[in-house]
Protein backbone atom coordinates (compact mmCIF):
# COMPACT_ATOMS: atom_id res chain seq x y z
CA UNK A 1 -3.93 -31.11 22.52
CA UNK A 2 -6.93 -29.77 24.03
CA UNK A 3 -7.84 -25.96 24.35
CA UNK A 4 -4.19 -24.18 26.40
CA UNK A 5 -6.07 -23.18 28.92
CA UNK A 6 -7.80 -26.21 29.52
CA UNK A 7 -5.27 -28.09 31.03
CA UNK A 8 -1.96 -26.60 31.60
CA UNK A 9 -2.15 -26.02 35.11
CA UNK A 10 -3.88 -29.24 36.07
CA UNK A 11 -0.30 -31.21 34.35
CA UNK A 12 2.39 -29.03 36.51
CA UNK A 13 2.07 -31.61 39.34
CA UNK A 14 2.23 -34.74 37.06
CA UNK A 15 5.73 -32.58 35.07
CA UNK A 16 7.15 -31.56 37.86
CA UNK A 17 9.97 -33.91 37.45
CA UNK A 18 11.33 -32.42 34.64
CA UNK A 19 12.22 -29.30 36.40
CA UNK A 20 16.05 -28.55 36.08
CA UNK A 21 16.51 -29.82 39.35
CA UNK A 22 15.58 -33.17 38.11
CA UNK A 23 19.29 -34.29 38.52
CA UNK A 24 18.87 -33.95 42.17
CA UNK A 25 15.99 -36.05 42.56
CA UNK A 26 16.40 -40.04 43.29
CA UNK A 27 13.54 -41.88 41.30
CA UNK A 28 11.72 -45.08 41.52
CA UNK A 29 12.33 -47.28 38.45
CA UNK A 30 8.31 -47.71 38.01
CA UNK A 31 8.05 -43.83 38.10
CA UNK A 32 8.30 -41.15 35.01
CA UNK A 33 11.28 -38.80 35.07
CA UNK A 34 13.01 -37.14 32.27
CA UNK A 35 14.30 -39.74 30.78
CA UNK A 36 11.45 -42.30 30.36
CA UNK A 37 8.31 -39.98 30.09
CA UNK A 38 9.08 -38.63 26.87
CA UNK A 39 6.63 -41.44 24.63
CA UNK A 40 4.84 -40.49 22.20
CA UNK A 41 2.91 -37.03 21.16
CA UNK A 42 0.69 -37.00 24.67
CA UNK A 43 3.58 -36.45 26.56
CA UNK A 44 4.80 -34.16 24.25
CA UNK A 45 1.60 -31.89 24.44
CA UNK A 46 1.83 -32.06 27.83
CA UNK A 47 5.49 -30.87 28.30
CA UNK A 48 4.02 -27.70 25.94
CA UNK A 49 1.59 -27.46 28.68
CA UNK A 50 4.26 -26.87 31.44
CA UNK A 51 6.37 -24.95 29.29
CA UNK A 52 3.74 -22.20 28.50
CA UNK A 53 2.42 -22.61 32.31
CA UNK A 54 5.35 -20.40 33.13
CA UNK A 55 3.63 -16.79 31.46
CA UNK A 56 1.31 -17.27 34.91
CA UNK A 57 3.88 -16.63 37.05
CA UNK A 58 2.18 -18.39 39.66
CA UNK A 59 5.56 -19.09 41.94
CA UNK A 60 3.44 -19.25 45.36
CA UNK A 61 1.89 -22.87 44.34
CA UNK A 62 -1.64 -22.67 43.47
CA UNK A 63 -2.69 -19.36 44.43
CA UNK A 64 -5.03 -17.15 42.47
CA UNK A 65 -3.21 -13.77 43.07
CA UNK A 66 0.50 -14.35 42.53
CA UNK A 67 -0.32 -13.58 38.81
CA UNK A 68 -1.29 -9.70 39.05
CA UNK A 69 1.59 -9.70 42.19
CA UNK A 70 4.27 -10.43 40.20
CA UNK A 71 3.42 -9.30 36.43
CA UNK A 72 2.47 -6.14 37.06
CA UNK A 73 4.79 -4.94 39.89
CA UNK A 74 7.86 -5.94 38.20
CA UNK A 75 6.01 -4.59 34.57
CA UNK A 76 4.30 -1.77 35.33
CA UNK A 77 4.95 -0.03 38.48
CA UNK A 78 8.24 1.45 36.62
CA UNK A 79 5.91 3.13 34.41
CA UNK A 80 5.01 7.27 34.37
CA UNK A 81 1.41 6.21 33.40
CA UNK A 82 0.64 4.16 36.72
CA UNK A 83 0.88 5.46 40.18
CA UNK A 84 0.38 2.83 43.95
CA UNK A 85 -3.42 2.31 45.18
CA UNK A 86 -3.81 2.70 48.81
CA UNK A 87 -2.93 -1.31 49.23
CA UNK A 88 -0.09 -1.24 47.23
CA UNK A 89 1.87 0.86 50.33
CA UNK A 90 1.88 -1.98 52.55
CA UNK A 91 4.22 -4.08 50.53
CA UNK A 92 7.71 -2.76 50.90
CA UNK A 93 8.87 -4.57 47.85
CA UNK A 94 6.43 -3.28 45.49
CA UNK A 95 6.97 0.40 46.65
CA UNK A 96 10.75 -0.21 46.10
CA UNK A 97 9.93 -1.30 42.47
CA UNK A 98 8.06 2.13 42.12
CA UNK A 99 10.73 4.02 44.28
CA UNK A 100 13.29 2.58 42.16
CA UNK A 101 14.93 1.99 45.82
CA UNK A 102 14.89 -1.98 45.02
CA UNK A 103 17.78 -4.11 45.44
CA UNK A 104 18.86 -7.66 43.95
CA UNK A 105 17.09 -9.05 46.78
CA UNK A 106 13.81 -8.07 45.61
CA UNK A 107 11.23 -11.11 46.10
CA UNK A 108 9.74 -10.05 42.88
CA UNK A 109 11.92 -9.35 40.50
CA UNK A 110 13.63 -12.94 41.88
CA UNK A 111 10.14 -14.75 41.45
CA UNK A 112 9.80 -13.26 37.88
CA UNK A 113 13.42 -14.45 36.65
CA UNK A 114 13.23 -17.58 38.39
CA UNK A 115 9.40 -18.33 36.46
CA UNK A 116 10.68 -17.64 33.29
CA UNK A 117 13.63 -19.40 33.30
CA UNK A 118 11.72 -22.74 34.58
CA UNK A 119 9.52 -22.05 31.25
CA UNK A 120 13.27 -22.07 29.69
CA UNK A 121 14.10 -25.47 30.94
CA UNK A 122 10.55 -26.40 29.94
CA UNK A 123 11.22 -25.32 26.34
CA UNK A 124 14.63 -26.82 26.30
CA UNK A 125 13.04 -30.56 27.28
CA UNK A 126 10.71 -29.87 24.73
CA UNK A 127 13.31 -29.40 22.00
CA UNK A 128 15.78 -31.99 22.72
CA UNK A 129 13.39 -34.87 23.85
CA UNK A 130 11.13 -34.30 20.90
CA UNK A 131 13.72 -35.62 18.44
CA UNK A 132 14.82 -38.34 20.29
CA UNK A 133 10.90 -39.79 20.08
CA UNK A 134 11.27 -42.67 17.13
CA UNK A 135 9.53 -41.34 13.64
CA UNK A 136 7.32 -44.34 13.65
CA UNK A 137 5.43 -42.71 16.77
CA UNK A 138 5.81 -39.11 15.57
CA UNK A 139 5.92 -38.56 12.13
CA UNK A 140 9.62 -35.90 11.37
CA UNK A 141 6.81 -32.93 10.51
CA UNK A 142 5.11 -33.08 13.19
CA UNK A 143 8.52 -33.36 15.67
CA UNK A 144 9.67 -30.12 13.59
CA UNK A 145 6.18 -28.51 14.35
CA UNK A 146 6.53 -29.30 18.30
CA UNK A 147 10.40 -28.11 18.33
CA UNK A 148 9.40 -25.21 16.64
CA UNK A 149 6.51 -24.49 19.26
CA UNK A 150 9.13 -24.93 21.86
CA UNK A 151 11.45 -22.20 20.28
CA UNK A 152 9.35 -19.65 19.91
CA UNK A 153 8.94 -20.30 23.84
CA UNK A 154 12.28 -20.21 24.67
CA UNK A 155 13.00 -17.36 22.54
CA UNK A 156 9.91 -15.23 24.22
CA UNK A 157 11.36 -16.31 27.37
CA UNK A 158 14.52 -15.19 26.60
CA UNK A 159 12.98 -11.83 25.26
CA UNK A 160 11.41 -10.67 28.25
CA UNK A 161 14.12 -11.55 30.55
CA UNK A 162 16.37 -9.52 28.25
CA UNK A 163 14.24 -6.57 28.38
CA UNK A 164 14.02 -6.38 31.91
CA UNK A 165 18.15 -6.98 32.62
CA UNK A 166 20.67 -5.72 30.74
CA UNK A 167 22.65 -9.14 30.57
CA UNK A 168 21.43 -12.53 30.89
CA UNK A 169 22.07 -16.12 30.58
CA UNK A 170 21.36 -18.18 27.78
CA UNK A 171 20.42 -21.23 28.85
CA UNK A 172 20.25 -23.04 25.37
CA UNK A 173 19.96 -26.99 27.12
CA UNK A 174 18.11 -29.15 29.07
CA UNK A 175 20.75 -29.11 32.86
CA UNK A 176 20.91 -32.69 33.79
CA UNK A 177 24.44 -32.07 35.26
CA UNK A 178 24.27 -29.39 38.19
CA UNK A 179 27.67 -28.24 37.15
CA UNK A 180 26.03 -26.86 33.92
CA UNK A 181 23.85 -24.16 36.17
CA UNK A 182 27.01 -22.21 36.60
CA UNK A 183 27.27 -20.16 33.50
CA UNK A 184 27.99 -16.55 32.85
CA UNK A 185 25.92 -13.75 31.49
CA UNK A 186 25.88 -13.36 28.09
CA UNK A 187 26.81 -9.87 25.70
CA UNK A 188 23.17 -8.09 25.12
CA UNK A 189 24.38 -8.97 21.42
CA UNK A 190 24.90 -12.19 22.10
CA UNK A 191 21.31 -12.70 23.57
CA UNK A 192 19.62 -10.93 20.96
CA UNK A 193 21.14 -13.20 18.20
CA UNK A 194 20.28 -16.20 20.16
CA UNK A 195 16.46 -14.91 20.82
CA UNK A 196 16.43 -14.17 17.13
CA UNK A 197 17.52 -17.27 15.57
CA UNK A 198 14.59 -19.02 17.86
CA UNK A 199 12.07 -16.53 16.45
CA UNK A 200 13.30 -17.88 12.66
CA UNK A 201 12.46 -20.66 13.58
CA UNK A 202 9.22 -20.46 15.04
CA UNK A 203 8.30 -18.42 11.54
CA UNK A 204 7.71 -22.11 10.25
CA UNK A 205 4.34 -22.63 12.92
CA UNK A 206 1.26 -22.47 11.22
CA UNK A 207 -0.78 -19.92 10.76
CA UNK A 208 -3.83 -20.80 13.39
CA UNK A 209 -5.14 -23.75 14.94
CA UNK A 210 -8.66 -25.19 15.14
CA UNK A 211 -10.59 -24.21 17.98
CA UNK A 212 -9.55 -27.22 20.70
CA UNK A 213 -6.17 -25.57 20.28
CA UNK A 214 -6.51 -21.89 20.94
CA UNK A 215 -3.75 -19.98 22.68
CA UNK A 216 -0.63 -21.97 21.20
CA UNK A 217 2.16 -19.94 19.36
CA UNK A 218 1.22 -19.28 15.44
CA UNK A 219 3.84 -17.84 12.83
CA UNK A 220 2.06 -14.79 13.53
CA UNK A 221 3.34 -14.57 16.85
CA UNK A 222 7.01 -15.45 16.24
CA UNK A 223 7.05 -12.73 13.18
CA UNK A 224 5.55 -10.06 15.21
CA UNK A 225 8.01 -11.04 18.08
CA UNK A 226 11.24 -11.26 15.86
CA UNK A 227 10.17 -7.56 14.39
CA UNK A 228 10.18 -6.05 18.02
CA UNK A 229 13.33 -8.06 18.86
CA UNK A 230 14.42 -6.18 15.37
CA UNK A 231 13.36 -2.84 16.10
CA UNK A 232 14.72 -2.93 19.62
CA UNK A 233 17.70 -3.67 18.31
CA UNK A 234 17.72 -1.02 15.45
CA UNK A 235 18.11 1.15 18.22
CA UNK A 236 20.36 -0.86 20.65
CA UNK A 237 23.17 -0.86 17.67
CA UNK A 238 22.56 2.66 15.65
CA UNK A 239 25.83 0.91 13.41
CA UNK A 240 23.25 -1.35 12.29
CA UNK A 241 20.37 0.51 12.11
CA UNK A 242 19.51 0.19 8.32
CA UNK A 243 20.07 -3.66 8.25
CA UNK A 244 17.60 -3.85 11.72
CA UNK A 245 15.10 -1.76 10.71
CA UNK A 246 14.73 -3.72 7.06
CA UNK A 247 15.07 -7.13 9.12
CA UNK A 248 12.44 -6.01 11.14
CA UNK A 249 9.74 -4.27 8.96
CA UNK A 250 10.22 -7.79 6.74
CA UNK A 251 8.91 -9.71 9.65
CA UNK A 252 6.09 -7.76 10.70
CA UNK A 253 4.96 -7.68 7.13
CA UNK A 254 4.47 -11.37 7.26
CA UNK A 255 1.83 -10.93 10.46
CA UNK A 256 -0.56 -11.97 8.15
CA UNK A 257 -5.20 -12.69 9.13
CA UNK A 258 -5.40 -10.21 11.56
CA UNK A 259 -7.80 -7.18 12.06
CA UNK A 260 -8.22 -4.45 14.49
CA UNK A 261 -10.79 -5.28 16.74
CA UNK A 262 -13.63 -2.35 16.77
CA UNK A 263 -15.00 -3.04 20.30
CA UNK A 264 -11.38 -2.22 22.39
CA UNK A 265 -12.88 -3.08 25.59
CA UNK A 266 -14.21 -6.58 24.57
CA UNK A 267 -10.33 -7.86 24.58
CA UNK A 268 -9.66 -6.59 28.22
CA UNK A 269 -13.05 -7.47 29.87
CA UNK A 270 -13.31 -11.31 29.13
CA UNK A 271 -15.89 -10.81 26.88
CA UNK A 272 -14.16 -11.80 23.32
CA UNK A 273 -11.24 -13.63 24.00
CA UNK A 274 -8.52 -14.24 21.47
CA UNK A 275 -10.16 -11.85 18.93
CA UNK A 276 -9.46 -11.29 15.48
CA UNK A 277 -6.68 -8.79 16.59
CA UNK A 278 -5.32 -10.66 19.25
CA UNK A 279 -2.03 -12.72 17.92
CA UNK A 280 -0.76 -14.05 21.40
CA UNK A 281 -2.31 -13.85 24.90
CA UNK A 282 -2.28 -15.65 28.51
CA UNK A 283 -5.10 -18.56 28.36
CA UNK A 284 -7.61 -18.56 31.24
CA UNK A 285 -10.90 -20.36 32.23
CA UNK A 286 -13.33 -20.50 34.87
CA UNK A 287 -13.57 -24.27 34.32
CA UNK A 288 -12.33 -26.39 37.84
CA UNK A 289 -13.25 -29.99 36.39
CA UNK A 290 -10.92 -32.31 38.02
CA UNK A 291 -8.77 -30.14 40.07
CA UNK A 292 -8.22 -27.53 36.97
CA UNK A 293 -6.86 -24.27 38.37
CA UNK A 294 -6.49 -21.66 35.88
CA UNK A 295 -8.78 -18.88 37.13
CA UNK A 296 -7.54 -15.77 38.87
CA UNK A 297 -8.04 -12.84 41.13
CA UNK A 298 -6.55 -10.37 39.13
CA UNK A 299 -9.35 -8.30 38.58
CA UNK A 300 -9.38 -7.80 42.44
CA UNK A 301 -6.07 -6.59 42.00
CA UNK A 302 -6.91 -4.18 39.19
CA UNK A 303 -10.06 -2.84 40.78
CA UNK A 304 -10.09 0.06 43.42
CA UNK A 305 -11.39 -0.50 46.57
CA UNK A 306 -14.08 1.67 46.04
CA UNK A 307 -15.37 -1.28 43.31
CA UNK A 308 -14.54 -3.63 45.76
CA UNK A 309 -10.75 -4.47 44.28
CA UNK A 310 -7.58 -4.21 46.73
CA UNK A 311 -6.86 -1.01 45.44
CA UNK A 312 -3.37 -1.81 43.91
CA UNK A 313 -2.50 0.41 41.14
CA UNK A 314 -3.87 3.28 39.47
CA UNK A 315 -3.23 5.49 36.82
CA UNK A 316 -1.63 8.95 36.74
CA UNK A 317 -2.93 12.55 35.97
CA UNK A 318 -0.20 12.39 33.17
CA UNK A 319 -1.88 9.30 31.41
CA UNK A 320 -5.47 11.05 31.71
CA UNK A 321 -4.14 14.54 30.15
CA UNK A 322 -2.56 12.55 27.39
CA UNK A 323 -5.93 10.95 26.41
CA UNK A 324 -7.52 14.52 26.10
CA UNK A 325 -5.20 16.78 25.05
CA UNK A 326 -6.27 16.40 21.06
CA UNK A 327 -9.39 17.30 22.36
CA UNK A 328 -12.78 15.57 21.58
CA UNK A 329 -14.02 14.75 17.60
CA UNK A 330 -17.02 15.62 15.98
CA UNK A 331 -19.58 13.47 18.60
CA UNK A 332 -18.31 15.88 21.12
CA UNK A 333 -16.30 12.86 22.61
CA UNK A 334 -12.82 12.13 23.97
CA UNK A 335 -10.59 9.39 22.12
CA UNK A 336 -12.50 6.45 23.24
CA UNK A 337 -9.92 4.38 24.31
CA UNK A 338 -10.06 6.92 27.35
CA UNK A 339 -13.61 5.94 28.39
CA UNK A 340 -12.82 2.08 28.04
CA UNK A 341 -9.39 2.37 29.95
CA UNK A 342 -10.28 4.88 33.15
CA UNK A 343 -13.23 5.20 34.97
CA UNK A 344 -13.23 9.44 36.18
CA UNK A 345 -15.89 11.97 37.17
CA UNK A 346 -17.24 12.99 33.88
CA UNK A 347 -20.84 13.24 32.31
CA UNK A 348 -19.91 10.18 30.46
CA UNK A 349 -19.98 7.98 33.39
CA UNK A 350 -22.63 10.04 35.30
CA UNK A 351 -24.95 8.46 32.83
CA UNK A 352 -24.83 4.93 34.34
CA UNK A 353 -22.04 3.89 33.10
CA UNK A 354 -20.38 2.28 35.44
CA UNK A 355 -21.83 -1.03 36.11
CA UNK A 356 -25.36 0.61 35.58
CA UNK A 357 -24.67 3.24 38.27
CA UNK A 358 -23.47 6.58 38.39
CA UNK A 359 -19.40 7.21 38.84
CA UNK A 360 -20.85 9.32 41.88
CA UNK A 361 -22.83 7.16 43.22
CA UNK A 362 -19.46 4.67 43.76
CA UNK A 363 -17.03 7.60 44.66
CA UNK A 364 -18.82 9.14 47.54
CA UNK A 365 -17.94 9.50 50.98
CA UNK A 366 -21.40 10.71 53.09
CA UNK A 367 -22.58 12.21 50.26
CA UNK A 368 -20.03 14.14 49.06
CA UNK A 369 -18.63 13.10 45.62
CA UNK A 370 -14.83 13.00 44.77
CA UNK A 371 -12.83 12.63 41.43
CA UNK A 372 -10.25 9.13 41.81
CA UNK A 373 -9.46 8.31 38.10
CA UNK A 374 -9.20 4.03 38.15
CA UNK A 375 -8.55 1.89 35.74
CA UNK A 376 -11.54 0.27 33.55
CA UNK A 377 -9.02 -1.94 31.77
CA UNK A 378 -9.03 -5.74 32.72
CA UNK A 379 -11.93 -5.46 34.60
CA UNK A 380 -15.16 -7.66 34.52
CA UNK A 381 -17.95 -6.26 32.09
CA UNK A 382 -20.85 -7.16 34.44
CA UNK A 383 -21.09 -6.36 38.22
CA UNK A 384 -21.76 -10.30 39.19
CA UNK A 385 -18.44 -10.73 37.44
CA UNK A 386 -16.57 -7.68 39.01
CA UNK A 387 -18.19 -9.41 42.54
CA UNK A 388 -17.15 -12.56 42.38
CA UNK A 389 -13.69 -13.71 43.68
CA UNK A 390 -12.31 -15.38 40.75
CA UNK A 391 -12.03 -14.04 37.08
CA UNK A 392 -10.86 -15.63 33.77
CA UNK A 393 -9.97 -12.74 31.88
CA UNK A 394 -7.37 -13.18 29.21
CA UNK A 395 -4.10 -11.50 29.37
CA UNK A 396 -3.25 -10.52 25.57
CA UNK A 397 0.56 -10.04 25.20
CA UNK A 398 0.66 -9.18 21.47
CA UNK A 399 -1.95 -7.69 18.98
CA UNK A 400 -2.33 -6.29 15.71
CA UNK A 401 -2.48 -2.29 16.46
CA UNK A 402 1.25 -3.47 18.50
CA UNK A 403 2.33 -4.41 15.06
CA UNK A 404 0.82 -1.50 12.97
CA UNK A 405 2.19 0.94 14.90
CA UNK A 406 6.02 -0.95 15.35
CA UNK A 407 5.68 -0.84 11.22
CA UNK A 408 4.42 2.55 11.81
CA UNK A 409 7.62 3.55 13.99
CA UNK A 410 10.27 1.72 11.46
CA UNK A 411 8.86 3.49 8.14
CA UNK A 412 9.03 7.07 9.91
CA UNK A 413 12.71 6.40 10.84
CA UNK A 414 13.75 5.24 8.09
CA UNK A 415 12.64 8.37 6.41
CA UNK A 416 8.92 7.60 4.96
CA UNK A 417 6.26 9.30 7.12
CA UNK A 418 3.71 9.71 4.64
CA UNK A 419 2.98 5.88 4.67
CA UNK A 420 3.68 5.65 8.55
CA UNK A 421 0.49 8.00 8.98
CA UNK A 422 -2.44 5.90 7.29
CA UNK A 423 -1.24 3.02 9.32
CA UNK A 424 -1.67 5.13 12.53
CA UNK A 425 -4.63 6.82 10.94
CA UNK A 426 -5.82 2.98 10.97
CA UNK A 427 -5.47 2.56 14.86
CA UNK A 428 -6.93 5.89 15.39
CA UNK A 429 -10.41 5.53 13.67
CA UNK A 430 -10.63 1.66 14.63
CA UNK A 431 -9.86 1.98 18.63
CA UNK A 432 -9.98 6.22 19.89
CA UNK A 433 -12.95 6.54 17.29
CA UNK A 434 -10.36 10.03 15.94
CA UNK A 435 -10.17 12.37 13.05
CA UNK A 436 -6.78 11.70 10.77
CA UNK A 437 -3.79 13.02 12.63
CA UNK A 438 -2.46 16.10 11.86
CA UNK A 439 0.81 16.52 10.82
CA UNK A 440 3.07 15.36 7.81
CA UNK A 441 7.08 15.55 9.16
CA UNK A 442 9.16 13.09 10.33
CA UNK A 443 9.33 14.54 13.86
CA UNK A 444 5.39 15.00 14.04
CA UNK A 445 4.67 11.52 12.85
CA UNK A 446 6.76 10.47 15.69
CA UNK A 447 5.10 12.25 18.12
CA UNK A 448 1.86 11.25 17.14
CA UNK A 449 3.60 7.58 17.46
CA UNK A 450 4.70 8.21 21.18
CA UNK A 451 1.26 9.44 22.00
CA UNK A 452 -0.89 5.97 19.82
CA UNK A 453 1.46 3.95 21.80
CA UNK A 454 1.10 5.72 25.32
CA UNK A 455 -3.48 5.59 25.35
CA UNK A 456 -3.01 2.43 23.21
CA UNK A 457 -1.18 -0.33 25.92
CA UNK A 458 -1.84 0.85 29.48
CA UNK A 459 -1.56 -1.99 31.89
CA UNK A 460 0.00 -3.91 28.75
CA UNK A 461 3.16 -2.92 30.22
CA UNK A 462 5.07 -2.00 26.95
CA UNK A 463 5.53 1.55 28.08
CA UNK A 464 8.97 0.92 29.84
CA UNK A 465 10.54 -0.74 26.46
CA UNK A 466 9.39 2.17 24.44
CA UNK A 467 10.37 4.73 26.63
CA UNK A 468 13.67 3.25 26.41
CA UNK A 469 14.13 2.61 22.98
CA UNK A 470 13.46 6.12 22.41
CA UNK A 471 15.42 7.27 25.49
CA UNK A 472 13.25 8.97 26.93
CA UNK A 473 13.13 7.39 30.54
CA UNK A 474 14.29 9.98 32.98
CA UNK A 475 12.38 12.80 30.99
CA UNK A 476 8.88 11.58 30.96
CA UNK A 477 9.21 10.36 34.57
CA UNK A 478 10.83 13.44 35.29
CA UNK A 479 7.70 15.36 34.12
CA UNK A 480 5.50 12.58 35.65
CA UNK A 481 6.97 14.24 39.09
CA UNK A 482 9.00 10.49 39.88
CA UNK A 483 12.39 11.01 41.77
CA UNK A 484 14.86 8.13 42.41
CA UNK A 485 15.41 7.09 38.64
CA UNK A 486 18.50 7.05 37.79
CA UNK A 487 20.16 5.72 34.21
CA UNK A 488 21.44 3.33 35.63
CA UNK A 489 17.66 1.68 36.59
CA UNK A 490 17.14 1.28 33.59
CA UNK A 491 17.04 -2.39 33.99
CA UNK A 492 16.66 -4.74 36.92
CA UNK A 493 19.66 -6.38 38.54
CA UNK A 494 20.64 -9.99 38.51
CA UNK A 495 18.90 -11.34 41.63
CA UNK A 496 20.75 -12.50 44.62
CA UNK A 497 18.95 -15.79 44.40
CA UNK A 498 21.21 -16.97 40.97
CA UNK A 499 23.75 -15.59 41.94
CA UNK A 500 24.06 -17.32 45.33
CA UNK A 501 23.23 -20.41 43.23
CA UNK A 502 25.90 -19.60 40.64
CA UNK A 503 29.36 -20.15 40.77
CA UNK A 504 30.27 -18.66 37.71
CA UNK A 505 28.06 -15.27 39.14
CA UNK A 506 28.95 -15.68 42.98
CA UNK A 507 32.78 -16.07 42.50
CA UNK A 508 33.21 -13.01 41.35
């Protein structure tokens, strides 16, 4: 299979048949469908290729902006850290998401269930038409390695559907029969067991993959997935907790060959993709050889209008006060991670730092200078790059500080601080360039956890889940001065588009 990014976009025409609807669909007898296009290990490769497609969320066709429009909306806009750009006011359903006005009608949050649960059906075809390919064209290992890929894609899938909505559906086959798209919603318990199991599975991927194969699922990836799913549920079933919180420190010990990366901005900016800390992330490329479409205008989207973006989102006073209130360290300097998240009016950037100019030079109106804190995050490093309409910059969805600081969280509650610090000692010198935390109790160290984790992930959209594990949701957007959240927002809705295509939903 060549490189993920390389060609997963440029198959979704030629897969399209094996969409769920491809019941409803008469076919020529000289033309693939489901039944007949599953040969050899090409076509297998191939179906992988649709099946991780769906992490674009690219629902409008082709388009180069649907990404950012959908991801981060439904993601992010939740979050106390992140606040509307100018733009962002003209689209009624994106200020409901931040309003928390939204209904089940939402175009969003119906494009974002309805993506992932195509990369569903994709996984499922992938695990039930692999094993029906005859041994003599696929050896058994290698059918077990692609049914194993397919699970841990079903079961991520499944995961981030399930942290969005408090109930979903399972969809654990292949629909050929359009009776079998009328099912319930599953428990929360039910869906967790089910996500889990396919994360046990995918434990038995290997380890990495030579270079023409970059951005597929590793064992890495399914143990660092199974010990969130873990931990999340450590706190989801406190009858439990002990058992959880074992099953999930167990996993994330096994995320085994990674490092922290030094150079925190190089993972964000396009500039070192997959790094050494990176264990799963969204494939991209500039590359348009034969009708390849797998760039983006995200960046656009992320920038402010006053460096030429659409002036979407932005962050909050509350995420800027959180990077300096420990003050600066010995160089005189905030935690670093501030400088290479948020652009602001500080000597720092005053000393052409931002794209070789001064911040005030870019934030002036007739000459007098303002203060508009934007984020530096997942933009371009170079101003040809930040100019240009299209971008490739990866997307990373898991890395290795995520997992030290999860291990981190699960040793401090299960009454061990003292070796809970060194691993967030390890984040702290490695990525905010910061003295040793202080502190030594089980309530600091989880304090100084809360505040790693909030700097650490902006606009990696993990704040929401961690907020709620701890539940903490209507007190820090309470301080964050956000009205309309009530408990009961906590998750999304089921949209109106399954269930108006659901009997087993509609009916009742």
């Amino acid at each position: 299979m060549k490189k993920i990014y390389s060609f997963i976009v440029g198959l979704l025409g030629s897969l399209a048949f094996v969409s769920c609807d491809d019941f409803l669909t008469v076919e020529s007898p000289d033309q693939l469908n489901s039944e007949n296009f599953w040969r050899n290990a090409s076509d297998v490769e191939a179906g992988l290729a649709a099946c991780y497609s769906q992490m674009y969320l690219m629902t409008y066709s082709s388009d180069k902006w649907s990404f950012a429009e959908v991801k981060w909306p439904v993601e992010a806009y939740r979050e106390d850290i992140v606040s509307l750009g100018s733009d962002a006011m003209n689209y009624p359903n994106w200020v409901e998401l931040y309003l928390f006005t939204y209904s089940n009608g939402n175009s969003q949050i119906a494009s974002y269930w309805q993506s992932y649960y195509r990369g569903i059906s994709f996984s499922n075809q992938i695990i039930e038409k692999t094993k029906e390919i005859s041994n003599d064209i696929i050896s058994e290992t290698e059918k077990n390695k692609y049914i194993n890929e397919g699970r841990f894609m079903r079961g991520f899938y499944h995961m981030q559907l399930l942290l969005n909505w408090e109930e979903i559906i399972i969809r654990d086959k292949y629909i050929t029969d359009p009776n079998d798209l009328n099912k319930n919603l599953s428990s929360r318990e039910e869906a967790w067991k089910f996500i889990v199991e396919d994360f046990k599975a995918a434990t038995n991927l290997p380890q990495e993959y030579d270079s023409n194969n970059i951005g597929r699922a590793t064992c890495g990836a399914a143990y660092s997935y199974l010990g969130w799913a873990y931990l999340t549920m450590a706190y989801e079933y406190p009858e439990k907790e002990e058992e959880y919180l074992n099953n999930a420190l167990q996993a994330l010990n096994n995320v085994k060959g990674y490092e922290l990366e030094e150079n925190f901005l190089s993972m964000f900016d396009g500039t070192n993709k997959n790094s050494k800390e990176s264990i799963f992330e969204i494939q991209f490329s500039m590359n348009t050889a034969n009708g390849a479409s797998y760039r983006t205008q995200f960046h656009k989207w992320m920038a402010c209008s006053e460096l030429g973006g659409w002036d979407e989102i932005l962050p909050t006073n509350k995420l800027l006060n959180e990077f300096t209130k420990e003050g600066t360290n010995e160089q005189g300097n905030y935690d670093s991670r501030l400088y290479e998240t948020i652009f602001y009016q500080c000597d720092y950037f005053n000393n052409n730092n931002v794209y070789g100019m001064n911040y005030d030079d870019w934030f002036n109106n007739n000459g007098t200078t303002y203060n508009k804190p934007v984020f530096r995050k997942f933009l371009p490093s170079t101003l040809e790059e930040l100019e240009a309409n299209y971008c490739a910059i990866n997307v990373p969805l898991m890395r290795y500080a995520n997992v030290l600081l999860m291990k981190a969280e699960i040793l401090n509650k299960q009454g061990f601080p003292e070796q809970a610090i060194p691993l967030i000692n390890e984040v702290r010198s490695k990525h905010g360039d910061m003295p040793a935390m202080k502190g030594t109790s089980q309530d600091e160290v989880q304090k100084q956890i809360e505040h790693e984790r909030m700097i650490e992930f902006p606009l990696e959209n993990m704040r929401w889940y961690d907020l709620r594990r701890w539940g903490k949701l209507s007190e820090e957007l309470e301080s964050a001065g956000r009205s309309g959240f009530t408990e009961s927002k906590s998750f999304y809705p089921t949209p109106l588009t399954e269930i108006n295509s659901n009997e087993s939903l509609s009916s009742k």
